[in-house]
C-alpha atoms as a PDB file:
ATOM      1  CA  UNK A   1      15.670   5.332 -40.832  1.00  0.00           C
ATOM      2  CA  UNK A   2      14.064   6.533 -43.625  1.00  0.00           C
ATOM      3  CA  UNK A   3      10.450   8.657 -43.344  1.00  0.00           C
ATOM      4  CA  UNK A   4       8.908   6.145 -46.014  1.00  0.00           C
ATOM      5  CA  UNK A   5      10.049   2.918 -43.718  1.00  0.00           C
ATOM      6  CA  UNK A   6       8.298   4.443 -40.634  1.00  0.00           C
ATOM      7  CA  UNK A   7       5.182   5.255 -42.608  1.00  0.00           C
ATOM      8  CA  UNK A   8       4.954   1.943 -44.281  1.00  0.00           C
ATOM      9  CA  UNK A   9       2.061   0.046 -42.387  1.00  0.00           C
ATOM     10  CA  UNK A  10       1.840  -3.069 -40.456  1.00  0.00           C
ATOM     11  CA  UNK A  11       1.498  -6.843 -42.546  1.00  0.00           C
ATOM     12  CA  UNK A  12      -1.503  -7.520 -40.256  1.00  0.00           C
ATOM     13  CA  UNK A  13      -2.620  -4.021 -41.574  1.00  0.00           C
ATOM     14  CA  UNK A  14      -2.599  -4.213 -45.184  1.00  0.00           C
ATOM     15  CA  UNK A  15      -4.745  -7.870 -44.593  1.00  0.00           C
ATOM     16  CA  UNK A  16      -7.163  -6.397 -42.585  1.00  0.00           C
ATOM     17  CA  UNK A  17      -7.611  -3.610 -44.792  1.00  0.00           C
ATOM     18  CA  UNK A  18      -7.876  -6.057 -47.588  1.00  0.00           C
ATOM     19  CA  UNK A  19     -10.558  -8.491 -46.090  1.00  0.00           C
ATOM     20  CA  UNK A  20     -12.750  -5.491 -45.050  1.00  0.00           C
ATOM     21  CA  UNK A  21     -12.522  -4.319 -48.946  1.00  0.00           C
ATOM     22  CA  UNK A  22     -13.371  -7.823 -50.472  1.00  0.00           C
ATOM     23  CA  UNK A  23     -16.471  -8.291 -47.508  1.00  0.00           C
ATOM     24  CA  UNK A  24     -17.488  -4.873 -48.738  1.00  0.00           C
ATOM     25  CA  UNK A  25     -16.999  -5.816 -52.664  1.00  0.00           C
ATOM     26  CA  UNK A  26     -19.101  -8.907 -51.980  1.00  0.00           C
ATOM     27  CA  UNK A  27     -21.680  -6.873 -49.607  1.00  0.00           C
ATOM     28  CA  UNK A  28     -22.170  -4.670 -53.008  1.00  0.00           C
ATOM     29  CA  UNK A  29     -22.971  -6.954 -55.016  1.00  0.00           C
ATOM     30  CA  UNK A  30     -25.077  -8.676 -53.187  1.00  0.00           C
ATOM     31  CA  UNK A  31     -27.265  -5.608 -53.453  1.00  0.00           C
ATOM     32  CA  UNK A  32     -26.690  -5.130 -56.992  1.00  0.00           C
ATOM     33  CA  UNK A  33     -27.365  -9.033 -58.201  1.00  0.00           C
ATOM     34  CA  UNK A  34     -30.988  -9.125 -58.627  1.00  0.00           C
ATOM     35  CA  UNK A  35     -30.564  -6.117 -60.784  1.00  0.00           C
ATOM     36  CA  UNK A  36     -28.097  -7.376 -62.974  1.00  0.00           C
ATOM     37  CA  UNK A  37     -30.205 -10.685 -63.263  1.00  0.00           C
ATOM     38  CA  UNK A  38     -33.495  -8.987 -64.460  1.00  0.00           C
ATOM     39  CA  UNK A  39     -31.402  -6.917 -66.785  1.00  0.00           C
ATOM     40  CA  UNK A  40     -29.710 -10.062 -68.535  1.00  0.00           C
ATOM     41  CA  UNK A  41     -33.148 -11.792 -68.557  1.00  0.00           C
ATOM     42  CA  UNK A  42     -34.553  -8.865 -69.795  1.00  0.00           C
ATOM     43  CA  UNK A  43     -32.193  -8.139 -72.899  1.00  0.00           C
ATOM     44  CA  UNK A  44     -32.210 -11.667 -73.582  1.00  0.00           C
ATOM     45  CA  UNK A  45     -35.426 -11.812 -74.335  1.00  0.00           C
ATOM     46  CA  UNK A  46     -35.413  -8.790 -76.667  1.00  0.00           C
ATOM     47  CA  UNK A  47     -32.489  -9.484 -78.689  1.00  0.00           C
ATOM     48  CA  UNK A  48     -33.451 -10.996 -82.026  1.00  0.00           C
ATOM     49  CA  UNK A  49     -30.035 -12.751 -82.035  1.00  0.00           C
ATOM     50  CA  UNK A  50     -30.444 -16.784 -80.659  1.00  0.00           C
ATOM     51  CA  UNK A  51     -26.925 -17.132 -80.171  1.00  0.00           C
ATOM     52  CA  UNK A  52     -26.479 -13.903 -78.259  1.00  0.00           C
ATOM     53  CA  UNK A  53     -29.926 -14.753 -76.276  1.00  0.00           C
ATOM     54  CA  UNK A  54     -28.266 -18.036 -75.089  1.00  0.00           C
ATOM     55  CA  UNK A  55     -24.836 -16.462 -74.021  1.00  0.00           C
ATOM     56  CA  UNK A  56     -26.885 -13.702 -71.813  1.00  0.00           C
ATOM     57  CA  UNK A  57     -29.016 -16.456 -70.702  1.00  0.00           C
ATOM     58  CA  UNK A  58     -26.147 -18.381 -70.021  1.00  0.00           C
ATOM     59  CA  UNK A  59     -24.656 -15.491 -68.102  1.00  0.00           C
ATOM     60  CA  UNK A  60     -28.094 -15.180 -66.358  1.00  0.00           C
ATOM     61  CA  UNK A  61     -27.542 -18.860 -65.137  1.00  0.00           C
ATOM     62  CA  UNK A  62     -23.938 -17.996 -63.841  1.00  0.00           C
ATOM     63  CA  UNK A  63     -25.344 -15.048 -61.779  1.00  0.00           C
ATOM     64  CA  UNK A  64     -27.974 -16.774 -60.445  1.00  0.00           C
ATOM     65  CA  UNK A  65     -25.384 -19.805 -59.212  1.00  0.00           C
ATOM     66  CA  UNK A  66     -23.483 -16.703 -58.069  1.00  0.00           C
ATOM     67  CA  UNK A  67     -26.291 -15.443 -55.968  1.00  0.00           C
ATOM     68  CA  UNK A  68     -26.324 -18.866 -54.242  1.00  0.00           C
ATOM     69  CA  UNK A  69     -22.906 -18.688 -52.840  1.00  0.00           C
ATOM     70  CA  UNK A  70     -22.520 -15.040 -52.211  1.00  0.00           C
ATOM     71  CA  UNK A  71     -23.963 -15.047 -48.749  1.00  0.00           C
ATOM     72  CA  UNK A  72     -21.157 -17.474 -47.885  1.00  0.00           C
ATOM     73  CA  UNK A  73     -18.379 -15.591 -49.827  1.00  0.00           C
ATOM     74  CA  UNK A  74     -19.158 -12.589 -47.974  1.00  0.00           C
ATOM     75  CA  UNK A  75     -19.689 -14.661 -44.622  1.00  0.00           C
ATOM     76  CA  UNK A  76     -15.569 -15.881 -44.940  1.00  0.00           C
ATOM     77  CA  UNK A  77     -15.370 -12.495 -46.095  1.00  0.00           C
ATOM     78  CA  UNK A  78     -16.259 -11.016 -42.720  1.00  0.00           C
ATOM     79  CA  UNK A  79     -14.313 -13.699 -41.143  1.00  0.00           C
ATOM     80  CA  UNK A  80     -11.403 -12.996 -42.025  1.00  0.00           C
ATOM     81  CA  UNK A  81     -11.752  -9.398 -41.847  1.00  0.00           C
ATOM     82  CA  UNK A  82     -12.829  -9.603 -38.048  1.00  0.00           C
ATOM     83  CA  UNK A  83     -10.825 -12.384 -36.668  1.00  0.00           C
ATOM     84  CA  UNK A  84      -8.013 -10.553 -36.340  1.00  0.00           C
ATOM     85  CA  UNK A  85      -9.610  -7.936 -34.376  1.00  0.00           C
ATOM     86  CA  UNK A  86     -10.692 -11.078 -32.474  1.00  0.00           C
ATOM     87  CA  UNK A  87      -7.320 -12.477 -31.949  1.00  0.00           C
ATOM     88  CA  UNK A  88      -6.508  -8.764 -30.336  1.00  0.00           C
ATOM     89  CA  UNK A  89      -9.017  -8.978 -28.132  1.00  0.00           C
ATOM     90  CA  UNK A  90      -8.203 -12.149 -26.652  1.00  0.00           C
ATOM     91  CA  UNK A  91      -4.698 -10.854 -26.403  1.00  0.00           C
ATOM     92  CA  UNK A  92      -5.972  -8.344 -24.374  1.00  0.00           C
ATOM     93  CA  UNK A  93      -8.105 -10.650 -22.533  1.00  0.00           C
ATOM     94  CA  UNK A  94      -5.481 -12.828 -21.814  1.00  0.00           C
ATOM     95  CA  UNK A  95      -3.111  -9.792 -20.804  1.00  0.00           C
ATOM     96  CA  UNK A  96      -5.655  -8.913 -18.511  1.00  0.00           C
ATOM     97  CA  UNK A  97      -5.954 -12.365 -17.078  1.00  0.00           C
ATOM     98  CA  UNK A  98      -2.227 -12.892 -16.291  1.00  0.00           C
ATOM     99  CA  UNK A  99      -2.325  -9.524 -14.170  1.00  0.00           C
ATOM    100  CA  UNK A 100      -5.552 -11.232 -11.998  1.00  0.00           C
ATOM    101  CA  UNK A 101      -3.312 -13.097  -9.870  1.00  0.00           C
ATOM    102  CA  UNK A 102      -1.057 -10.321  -9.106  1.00  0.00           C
ATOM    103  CA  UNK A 103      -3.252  -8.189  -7.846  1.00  0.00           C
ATOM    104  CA  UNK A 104      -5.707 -10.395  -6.305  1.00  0.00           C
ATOM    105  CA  UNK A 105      -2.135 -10.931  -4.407  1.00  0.00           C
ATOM    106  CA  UNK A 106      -2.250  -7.475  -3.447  1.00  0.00           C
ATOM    107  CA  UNK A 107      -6.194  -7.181  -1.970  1.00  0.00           C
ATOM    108  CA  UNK A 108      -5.123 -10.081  -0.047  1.00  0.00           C
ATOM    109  CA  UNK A 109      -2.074  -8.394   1.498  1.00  0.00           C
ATOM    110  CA  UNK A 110      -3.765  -4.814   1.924  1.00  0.00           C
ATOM    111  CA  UNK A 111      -6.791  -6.691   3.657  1.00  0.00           C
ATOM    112  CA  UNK A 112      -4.438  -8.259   6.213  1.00  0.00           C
ATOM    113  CA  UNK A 113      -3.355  -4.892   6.839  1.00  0.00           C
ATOM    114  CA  UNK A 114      -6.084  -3.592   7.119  1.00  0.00           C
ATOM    115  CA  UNK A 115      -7.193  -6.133   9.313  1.00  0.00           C
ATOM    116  CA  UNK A 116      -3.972  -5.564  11.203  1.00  0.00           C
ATOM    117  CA  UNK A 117      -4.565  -1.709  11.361  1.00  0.00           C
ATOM    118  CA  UNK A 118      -8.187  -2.218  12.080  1.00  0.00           C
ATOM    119  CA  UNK A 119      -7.230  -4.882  15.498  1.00  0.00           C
ATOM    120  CA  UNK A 120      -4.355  -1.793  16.178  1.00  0.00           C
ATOM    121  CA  UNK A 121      -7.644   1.164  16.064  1.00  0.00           C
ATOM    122  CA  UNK A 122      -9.789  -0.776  18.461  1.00  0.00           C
ATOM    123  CA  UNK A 123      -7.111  -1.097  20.818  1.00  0.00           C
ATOM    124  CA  UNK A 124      -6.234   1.992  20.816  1.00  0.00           C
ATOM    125  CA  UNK A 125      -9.742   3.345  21.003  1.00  0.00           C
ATOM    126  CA  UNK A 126     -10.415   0.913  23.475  1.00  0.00           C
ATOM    127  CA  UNK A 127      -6.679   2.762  25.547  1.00  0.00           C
ATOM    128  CA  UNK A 128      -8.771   6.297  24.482  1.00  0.00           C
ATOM    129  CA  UNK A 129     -11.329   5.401  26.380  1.00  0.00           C
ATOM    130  CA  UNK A 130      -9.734   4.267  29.225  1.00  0.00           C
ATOM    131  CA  UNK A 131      -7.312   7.082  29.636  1.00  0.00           C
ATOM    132  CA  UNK A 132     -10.037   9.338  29.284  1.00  0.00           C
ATOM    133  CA  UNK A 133     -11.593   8.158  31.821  1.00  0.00           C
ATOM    134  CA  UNK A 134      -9.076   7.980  34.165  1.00  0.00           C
ATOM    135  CA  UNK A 135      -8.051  11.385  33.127  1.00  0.00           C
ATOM    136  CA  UNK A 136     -11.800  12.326  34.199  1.00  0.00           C
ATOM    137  CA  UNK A 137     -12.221  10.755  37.221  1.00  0.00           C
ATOM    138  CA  UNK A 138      -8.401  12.572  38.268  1.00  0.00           C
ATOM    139  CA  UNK A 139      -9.519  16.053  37.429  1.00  0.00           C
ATOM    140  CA  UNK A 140     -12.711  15.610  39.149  1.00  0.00           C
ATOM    141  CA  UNK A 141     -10.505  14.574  42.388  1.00  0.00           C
ATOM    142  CA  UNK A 142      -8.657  16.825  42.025  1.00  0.00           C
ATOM    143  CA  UNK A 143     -10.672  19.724  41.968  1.00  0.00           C
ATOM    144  CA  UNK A 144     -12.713  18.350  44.849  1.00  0.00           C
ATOM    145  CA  UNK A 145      -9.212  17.874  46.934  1.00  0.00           C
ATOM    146  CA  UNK A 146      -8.258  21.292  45.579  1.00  0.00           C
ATOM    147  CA  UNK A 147     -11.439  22.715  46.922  1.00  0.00           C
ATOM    148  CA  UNK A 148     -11.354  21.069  50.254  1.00  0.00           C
ATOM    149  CA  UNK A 149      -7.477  22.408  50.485  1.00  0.00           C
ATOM    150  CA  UNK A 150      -8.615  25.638  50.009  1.00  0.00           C
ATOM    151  CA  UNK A 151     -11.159  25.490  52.009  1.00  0.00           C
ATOM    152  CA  UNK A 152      -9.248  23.909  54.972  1.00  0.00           C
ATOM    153  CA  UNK A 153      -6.778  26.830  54.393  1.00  0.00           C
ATOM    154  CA  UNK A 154      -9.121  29.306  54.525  1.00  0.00           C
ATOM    155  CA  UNK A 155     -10.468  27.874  58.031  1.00  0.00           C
ATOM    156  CA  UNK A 156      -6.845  27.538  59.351  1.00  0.00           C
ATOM    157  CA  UNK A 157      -6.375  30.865  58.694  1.00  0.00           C
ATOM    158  CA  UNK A 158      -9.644  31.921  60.808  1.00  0.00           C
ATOM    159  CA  UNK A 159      -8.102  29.773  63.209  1.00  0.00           C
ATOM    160  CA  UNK A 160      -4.979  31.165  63.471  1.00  0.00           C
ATOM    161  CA  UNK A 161      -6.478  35.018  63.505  1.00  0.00           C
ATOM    162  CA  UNK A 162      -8.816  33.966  66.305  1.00  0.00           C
ATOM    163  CA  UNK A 163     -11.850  34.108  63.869  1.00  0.00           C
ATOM    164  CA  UNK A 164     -14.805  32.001  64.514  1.00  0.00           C
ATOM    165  CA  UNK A 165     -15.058  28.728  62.077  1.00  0.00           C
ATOM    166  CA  UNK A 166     -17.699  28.580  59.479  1.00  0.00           C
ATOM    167  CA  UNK A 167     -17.916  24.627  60.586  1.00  0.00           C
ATOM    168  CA  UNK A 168     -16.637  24.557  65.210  1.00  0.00           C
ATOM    169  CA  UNK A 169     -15.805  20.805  64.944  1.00  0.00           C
ATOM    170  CA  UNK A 170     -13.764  20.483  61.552  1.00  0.00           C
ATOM    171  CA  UNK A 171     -10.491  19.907  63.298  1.00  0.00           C
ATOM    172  CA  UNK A 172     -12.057  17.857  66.206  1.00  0.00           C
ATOM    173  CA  UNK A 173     -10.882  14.864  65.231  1.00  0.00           C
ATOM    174  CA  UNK A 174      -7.485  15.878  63.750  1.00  0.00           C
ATOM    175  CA  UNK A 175      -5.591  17.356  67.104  1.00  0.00           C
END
């Protein structure tokens, strides 16, 4: 491909480019018309020539018609220069639109998950809980068993060397 066929722009291009110059042709003379009217009325009136003051007057007239229907030339003007940008837009729009469903799809399925997930965390928290608890109320046994073992041990051993016992009747009721 040839550099000049890549550069070459767009169909849609060139019109847009030419309604925006024709809305700003008409925009500018809008501006300029009043001028161009006093001007005509103007030398018409100090020409000396009657056929040349009717022609300008004449021309005056056609101006003056022209003035009339230069809002609404440059109206369509501005028409067709933005509809196209409108037309993208909706494009876009609708682009936008078609994706809605798909991910409106996707909330739906990542909130029953999360739902899901959520349900699976209190459960588990609820378990937490519940184990540490349990895990609580064991080491607190056990260090109260632990520390009546010892102490029983430490009592059979006074026993067994013929020591007195900090407590006479702890193994009354065992033998």
């Amino acid at each position: 491909m040839k550099a000049t066929e890549a550069q070459a722009p767009q169909p849609d291009v060139i019109e847009r480019e030419a309604a925006r110059k024709v809305a700003r042709e008409f925009a500018q003379e809008c501006a300029q018309i009043d001028g161009r009217i006093n001007a005509l009325a103007v030398e018409a009136g100090s020409t000396g020539d009657e056929a040349r003051s009717r022609e300008l007057l004449a021309e005056r007239d056609a101006l003056i018609k022209r003035k009339e229907v230069l809002p609404y030339l440059l109206r369509g003007a501005r028409v067709r220069c933005l509809q196209p940008l409108a037309d993208d837009l909706q494009a876009q729009a609708d682009a936008a639109g078609a994706a809605i469903p798909e991910a409106e799809a996707e909330v739906t399925a990542a909130t029953t998950e999360f739902d899901v997930a959520a349900a699976t965390f209190e459960r588990a928290a609820e378990r937490l809980k519940a184990a540490e608890r349990e895990r609580d109320r064991l080491t607190a046994e056990h260090y109260r068993v632990t520390g009546e073992a010892t102490n029983f041990a430490f009592d059979l051993h006074r026993l067994a060397q013929g020591i007195e016992l900090m407590k006479p009747d702890r193994f009354a009721g065992l033998c």
